[in-house]
C-alpha atoms as a PDB file:
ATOM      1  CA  UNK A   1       0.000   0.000   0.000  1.00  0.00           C
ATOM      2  CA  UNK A   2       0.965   3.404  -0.719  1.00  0.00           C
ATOM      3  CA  UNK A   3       1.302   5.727   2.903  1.00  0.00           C
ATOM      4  CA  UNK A   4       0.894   9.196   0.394  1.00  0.00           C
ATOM      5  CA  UNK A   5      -2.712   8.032  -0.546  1.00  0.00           C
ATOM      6  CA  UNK A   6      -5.770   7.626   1.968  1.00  0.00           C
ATOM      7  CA  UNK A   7      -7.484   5.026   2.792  1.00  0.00           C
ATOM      8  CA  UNK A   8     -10.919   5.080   0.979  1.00  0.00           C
ATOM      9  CA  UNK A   9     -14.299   4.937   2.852  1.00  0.00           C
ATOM     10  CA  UNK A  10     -16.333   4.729  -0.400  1.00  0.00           C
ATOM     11  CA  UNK A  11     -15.338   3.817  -3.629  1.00  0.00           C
ATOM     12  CA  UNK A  12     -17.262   4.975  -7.047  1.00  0.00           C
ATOM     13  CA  UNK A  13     -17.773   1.430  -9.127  1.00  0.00           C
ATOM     14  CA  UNK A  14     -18.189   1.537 -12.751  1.00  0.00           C
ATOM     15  CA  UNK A  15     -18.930  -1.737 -14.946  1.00  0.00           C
ATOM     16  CA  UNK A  16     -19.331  -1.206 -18.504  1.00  0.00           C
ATOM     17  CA  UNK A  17     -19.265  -3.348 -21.212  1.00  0.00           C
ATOM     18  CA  UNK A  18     -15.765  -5.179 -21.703  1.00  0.00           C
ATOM     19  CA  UNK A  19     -15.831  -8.963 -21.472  1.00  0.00           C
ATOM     20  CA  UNK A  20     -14.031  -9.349 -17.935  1.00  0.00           C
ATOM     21  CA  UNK A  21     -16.905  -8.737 -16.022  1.00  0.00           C
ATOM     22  CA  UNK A  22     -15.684 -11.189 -13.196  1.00  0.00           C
ATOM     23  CA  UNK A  23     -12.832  -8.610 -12.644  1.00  0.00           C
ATOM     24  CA  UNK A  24     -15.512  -6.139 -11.724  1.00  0.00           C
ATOM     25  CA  UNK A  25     -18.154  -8.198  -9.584  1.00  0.00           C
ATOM     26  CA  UNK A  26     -14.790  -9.810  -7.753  1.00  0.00           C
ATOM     27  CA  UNK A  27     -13.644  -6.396  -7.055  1.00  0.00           C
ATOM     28  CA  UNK A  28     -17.216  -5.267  -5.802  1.00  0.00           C
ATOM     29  CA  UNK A  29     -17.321  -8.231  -2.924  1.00  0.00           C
ATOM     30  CA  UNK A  30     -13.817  -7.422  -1.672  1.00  0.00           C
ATOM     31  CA  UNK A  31     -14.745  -3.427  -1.394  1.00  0.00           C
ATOM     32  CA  UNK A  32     -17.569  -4.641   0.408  1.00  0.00           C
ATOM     33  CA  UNK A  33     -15.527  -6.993   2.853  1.00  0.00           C
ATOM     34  CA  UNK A  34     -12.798  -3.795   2.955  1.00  0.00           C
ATOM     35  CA  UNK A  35     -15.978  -1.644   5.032  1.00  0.00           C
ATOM     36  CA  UNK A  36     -15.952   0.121   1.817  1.00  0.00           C
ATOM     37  CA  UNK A  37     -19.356   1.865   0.951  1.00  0.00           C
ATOM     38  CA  UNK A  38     -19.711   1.530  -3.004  1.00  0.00           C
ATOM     39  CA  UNK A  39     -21.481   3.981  -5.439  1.00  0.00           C
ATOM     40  CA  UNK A  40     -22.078   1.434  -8.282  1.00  0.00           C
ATOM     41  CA  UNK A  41     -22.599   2.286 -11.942  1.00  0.00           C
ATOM     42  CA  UNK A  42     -23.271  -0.638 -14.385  1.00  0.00           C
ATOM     43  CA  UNK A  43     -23.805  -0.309 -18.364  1.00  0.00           C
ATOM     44  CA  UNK A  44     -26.438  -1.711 -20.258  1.00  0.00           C
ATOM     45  CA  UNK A  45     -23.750  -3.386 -22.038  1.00  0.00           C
ATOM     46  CA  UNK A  46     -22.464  -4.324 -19.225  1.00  0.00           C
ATOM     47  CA  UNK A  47     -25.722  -6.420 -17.889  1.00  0.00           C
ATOM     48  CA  UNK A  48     -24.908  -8.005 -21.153  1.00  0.00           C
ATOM     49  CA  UNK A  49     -21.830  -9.417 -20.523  1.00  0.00           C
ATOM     50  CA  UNK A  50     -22.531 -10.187 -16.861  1.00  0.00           C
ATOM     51  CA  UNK A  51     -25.382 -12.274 -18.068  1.00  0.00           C
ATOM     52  CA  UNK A  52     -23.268 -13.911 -20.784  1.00  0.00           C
ATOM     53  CA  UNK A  53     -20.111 -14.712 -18.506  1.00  0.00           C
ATOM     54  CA  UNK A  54     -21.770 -15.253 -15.083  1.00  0.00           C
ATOM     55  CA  UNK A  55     -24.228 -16.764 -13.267  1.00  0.00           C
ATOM     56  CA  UNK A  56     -25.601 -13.485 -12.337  1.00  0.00           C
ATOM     57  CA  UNK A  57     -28.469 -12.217 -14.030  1.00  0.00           C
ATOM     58  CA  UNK A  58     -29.231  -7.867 -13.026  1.00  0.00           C
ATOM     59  CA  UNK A  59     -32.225  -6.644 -13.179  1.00  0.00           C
ATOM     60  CA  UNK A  60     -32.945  -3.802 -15.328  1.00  0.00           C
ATOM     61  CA  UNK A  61     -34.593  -1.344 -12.462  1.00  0.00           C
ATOM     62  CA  UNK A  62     -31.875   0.222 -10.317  1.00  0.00           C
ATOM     63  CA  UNK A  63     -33.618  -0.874  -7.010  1.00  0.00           C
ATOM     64  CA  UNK A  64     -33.707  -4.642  -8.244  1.00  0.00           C
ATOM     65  CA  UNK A  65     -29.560  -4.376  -9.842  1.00  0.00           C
ATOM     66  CA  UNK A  66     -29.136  -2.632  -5.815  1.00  0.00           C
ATOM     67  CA  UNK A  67     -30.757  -5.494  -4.005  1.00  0.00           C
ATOM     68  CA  UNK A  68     -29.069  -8.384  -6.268  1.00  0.00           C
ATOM     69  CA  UNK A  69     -25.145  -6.801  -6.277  1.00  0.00           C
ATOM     70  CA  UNK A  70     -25.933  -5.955  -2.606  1.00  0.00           C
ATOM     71  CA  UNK A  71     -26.520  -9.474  -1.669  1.00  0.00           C
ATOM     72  CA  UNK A  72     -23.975 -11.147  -4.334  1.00  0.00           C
ATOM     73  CA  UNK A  73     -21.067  -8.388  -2.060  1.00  0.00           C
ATOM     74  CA  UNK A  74     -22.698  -9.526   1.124  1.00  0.00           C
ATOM     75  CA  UNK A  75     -23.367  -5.888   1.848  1.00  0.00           C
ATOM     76  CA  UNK A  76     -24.951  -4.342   4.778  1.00  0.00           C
ATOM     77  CA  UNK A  77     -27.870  -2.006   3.877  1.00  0.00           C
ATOM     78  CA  UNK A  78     -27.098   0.636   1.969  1.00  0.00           C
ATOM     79  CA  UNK A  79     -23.406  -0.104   1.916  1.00  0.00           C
ATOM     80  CA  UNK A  80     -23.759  -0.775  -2.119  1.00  0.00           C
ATOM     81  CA  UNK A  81     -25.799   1.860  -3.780  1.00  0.00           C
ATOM     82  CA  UNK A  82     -26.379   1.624  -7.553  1.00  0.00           C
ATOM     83  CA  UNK A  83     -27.463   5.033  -9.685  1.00  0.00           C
ATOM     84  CA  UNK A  84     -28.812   4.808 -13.521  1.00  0.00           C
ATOM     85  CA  UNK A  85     -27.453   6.081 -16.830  1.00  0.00           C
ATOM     86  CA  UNK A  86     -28.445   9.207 -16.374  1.00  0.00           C
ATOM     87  CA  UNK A  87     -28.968   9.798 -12.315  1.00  0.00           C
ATOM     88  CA  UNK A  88     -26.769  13.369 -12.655  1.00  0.00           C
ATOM     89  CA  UNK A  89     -27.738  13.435  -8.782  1.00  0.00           C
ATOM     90  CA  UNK A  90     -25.883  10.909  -8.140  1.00  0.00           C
ATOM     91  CA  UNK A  91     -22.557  11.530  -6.228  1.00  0.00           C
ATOM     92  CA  UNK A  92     -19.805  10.619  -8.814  1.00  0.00           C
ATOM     93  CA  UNK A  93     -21.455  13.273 -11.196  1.00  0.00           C
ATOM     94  CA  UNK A  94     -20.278  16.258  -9.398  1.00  0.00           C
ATOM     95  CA  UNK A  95     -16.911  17.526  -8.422  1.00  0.00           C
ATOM     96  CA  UNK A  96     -19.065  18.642  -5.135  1.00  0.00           C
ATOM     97  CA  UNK A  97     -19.814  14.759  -4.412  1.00  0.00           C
ATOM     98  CA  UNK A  98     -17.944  12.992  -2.201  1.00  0.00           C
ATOM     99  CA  UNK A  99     -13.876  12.689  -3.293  1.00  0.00           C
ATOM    100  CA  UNK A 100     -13.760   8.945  -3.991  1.00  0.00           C
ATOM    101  CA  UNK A 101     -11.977   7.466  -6.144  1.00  0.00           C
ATOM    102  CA  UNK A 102     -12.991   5.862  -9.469  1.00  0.00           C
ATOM    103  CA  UNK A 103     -12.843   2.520 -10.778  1.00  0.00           C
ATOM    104  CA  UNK A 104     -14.095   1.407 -14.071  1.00  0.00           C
ATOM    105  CA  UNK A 105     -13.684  -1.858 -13.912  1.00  0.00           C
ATOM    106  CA  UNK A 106     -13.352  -3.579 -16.743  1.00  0.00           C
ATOM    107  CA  UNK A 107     -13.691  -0.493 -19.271  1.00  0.00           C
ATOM    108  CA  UNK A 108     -14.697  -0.581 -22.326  1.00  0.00           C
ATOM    109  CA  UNK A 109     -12.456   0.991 -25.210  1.00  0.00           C
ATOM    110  CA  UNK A 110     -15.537   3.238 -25.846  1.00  0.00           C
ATOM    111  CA  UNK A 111     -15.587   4.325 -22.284  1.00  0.00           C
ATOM    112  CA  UNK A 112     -11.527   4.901 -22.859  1.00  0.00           C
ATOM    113  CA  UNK A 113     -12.338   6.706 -26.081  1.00  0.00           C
ATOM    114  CA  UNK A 114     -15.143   8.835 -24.056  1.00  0.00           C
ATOM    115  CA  UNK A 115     -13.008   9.800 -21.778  1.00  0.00           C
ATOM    116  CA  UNK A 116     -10.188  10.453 -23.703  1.00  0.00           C
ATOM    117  CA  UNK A 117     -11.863  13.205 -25.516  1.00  0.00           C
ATOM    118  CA  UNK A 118     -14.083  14.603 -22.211  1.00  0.00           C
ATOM    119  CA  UNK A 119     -17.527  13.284 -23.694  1.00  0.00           C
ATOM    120  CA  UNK A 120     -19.882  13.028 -20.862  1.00  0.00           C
ATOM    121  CA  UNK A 121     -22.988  11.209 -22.763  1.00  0.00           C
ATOM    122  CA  UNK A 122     -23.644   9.072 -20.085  1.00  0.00           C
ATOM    123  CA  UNK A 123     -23.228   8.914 -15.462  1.00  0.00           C
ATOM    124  CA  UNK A 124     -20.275   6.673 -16.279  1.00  0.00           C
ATOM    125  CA  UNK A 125     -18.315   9.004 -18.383  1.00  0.00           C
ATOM    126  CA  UNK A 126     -19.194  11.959 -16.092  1.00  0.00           C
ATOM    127  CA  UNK A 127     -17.873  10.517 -13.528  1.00  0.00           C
ATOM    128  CA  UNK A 128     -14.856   9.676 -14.990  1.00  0.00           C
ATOM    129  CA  UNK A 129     -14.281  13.414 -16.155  1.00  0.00           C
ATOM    130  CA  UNK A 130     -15.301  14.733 -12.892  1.00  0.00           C
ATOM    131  CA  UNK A 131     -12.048  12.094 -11.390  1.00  0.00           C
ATOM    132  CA  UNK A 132      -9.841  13.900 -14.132  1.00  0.00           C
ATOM    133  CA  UNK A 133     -10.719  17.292 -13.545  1.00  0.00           C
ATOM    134  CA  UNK A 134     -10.838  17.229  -9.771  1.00  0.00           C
ATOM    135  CA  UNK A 135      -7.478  15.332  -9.733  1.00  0.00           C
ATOM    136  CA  UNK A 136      -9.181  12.002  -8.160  1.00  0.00           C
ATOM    137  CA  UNK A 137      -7.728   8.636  -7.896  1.00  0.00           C
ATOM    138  CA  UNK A 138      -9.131   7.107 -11.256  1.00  0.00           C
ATOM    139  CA  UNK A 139      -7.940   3.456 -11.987  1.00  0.00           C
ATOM    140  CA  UNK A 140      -9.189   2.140 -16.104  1.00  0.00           C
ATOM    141  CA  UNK A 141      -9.158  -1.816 -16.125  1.00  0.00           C
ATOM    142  CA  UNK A 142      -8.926  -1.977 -19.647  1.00  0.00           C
ATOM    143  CA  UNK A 143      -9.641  -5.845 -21.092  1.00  0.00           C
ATOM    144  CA  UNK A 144      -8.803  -5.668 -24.906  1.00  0.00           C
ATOM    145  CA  UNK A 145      -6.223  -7.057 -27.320  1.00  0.00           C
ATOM    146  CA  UNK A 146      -4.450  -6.406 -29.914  1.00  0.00           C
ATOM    147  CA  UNK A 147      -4.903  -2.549 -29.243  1.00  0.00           C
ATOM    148  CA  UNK A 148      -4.884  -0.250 -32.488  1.00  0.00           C
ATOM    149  CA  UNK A 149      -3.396   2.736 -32.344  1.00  0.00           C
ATOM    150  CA  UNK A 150      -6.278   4.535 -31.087  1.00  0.00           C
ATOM    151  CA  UNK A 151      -6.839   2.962 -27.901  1.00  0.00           C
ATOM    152  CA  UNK A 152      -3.206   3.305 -27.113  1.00  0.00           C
ATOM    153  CA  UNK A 153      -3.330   7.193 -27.810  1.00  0.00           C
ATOM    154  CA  UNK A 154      -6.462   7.297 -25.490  1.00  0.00           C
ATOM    155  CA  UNK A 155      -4.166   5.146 -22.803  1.00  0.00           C
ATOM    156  CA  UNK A 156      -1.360   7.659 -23.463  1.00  0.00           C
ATOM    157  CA  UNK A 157      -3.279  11.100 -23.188  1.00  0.00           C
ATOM    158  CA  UNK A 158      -5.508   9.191 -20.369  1.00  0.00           C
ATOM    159  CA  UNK A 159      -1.963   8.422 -18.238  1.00  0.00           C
ATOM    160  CA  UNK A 160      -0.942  11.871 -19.050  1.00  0.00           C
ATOM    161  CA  UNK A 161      -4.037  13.416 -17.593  1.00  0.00           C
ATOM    162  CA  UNK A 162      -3.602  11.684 -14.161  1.00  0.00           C
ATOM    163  CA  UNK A 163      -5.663   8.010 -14.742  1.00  0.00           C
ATOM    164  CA  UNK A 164      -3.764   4.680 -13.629  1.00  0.00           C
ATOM    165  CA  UNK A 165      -4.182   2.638 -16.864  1.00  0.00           C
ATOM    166  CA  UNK A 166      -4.236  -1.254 -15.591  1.00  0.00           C
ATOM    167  CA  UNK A 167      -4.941  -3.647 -18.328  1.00  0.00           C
ATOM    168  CA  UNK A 168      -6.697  -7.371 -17.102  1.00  0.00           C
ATOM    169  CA  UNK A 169      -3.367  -8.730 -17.253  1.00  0.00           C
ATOM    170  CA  UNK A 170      -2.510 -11.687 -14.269  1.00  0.00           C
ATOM    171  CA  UNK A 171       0.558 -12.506 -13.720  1.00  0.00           C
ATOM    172  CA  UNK A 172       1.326 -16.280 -12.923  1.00  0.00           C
ATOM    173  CA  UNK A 173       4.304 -16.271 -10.539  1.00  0.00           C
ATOM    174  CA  UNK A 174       1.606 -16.862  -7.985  1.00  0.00           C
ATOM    175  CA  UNK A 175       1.382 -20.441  -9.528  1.00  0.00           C
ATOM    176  CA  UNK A 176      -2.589 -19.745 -10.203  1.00  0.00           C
ATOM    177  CA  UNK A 177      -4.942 -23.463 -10.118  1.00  0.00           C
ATOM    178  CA  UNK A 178      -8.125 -21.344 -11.179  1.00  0.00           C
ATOM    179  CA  UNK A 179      -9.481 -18.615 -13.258  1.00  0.00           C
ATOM    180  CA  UNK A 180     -10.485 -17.436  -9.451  1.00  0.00           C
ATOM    181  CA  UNK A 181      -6.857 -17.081  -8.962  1.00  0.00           C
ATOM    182  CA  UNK A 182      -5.982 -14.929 -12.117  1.00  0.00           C
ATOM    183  CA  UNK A 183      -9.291 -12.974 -11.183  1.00  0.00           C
ATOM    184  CA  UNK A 184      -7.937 -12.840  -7.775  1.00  0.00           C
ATOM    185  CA  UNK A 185      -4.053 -11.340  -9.126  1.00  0.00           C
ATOM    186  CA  UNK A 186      -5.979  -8.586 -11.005  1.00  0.00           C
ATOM    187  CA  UNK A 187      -8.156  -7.596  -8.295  1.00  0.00           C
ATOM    188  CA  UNK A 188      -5.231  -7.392  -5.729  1.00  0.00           C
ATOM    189  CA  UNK A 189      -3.454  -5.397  -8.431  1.00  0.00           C
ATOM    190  CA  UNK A 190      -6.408  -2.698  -7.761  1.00  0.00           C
ATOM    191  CA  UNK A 191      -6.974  -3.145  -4.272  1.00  0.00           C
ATOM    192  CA  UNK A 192      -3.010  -1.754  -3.910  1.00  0.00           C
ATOM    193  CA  UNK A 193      -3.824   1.115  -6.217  1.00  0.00           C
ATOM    194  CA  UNK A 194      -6.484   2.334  -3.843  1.00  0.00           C
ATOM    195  CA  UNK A 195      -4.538   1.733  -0.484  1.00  0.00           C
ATOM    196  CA  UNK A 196      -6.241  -1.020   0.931  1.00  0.00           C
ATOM    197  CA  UNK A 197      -5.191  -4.360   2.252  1.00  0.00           C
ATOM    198  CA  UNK A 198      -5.460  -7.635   0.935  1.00  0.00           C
ATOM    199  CA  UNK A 199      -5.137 -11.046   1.424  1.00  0.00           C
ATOM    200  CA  UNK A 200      -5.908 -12.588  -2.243  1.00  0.00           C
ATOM    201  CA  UNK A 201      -2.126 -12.685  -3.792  1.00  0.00           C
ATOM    202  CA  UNK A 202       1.112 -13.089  -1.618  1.00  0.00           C
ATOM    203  CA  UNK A 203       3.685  -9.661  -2.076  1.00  0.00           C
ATOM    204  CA  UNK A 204       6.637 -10.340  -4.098  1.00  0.00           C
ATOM    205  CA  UNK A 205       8.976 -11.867  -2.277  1.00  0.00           C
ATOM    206  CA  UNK A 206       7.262 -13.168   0.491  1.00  0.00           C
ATOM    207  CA  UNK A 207       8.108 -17.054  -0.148  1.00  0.00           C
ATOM    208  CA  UNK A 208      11.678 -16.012  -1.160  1.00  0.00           C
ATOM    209  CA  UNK A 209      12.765 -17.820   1.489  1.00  0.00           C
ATOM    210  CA  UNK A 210      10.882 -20.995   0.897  1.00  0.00           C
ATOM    211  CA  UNK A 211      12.057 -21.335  -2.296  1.00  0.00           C
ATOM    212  CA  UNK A 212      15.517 -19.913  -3.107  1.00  0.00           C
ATOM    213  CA  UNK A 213      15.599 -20.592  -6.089  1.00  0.00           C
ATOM    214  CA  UNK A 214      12.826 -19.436  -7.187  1.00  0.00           C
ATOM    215  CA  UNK A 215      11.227 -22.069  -9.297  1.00  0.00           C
END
């Protein structure tokens, strides 16, 4: 963890419409478990892909998405809170909301695009430009390959602007059994971006001493 950054209370949530949406719902129960409250946004594609690569089937009213991510997260009432596509009262839309930070998790290379050039069509791209312009921890968990030239400009001028550009990409020096476990590397990944503590993937090192060798 880095000592610079505080320790989050609540933590804005976006899902949109990258495959990868384990990433997202993996990262959403260990917020939860961290006493994190969590502003969630999800888009439409997203409920797409959660459908098609889960078991986990969201509603399409806000209240019933709430009650079903709230219970998947094991959340105490109203400790997950989920706002529509276009709830501009929500908190993330305003630079006078609470400063959490942002994670779009996994995002979309239309949400990078979106953000990239400050469109605000939707909650999920507002809040993303209200992270950039109010200098807000903002973490893109890009899933996507090969990448064209124009999503790595939008990476570039994204990580020049302030954003923490961390593609789905597990490592396997943690000698991963499962897709869990590469979920698990990925989510950890974030977790350490936003200063809290986890549990999921031994730090570097830590077996050195078990095996010297490293094998």
């Amino acid at each position: 963890m880095t000592s610079a950054q505080p320790v989050p209370t609540t933590v804005n949530l976006a899902i949109t419409g990258a495959s990868g949406a384990q990433y997202g719902l993996r990262l959403l129960q260990c917020l939860v478990a961290a006493g994190c409250s969590v502003n969630v946004m999800v888009s439409r594609a997203a409920q797409v892909v959660i459908a098609t690569e889960t078991e986990l089937s969201l509603p399409g009213s806000v209240s019933g998405m709430q009650e079903v991510l709230g219970r998947y997260a094991a959340a105490k009432p109203g400790q997950v809170r989920v706002f529509g596509r276009e709830d501009w009262f929500a908190p993330p839309a305003s630079g006078s909301g609470e400063k959490a930070p942002l994670v779009i998790c996994p995002c979309s290379t239309g949400t990078l695009s979106a953000l990239a050039t400050g469109a605000s069509n939707n909650l999920i791209e507002r809040a993303g430009d209200v992270a950039l312009k109010e200098r807000r921890p903002l973490i893109l968990v890009t899933r996507e390959m090969p990448l064209s030239e124009v999503h790595l400009d939008n990476m570039l001028r994204l990580t020049r602007m302030g954003a923490v550009v961390m593609p789905a990409s597990p490592g396997f020096y943690h000698r991963p059994v499962s897709v869990s476990d590469l979920v698990d590397f990925v989510v950890a990944r974030i977790l350490d971006h936003l200063n809290l503590p986890q549990t999921l993937v031994p730090r570097w090192g830590r077996n050195r001493d078990d095996d010297p060798a490293g094998t």
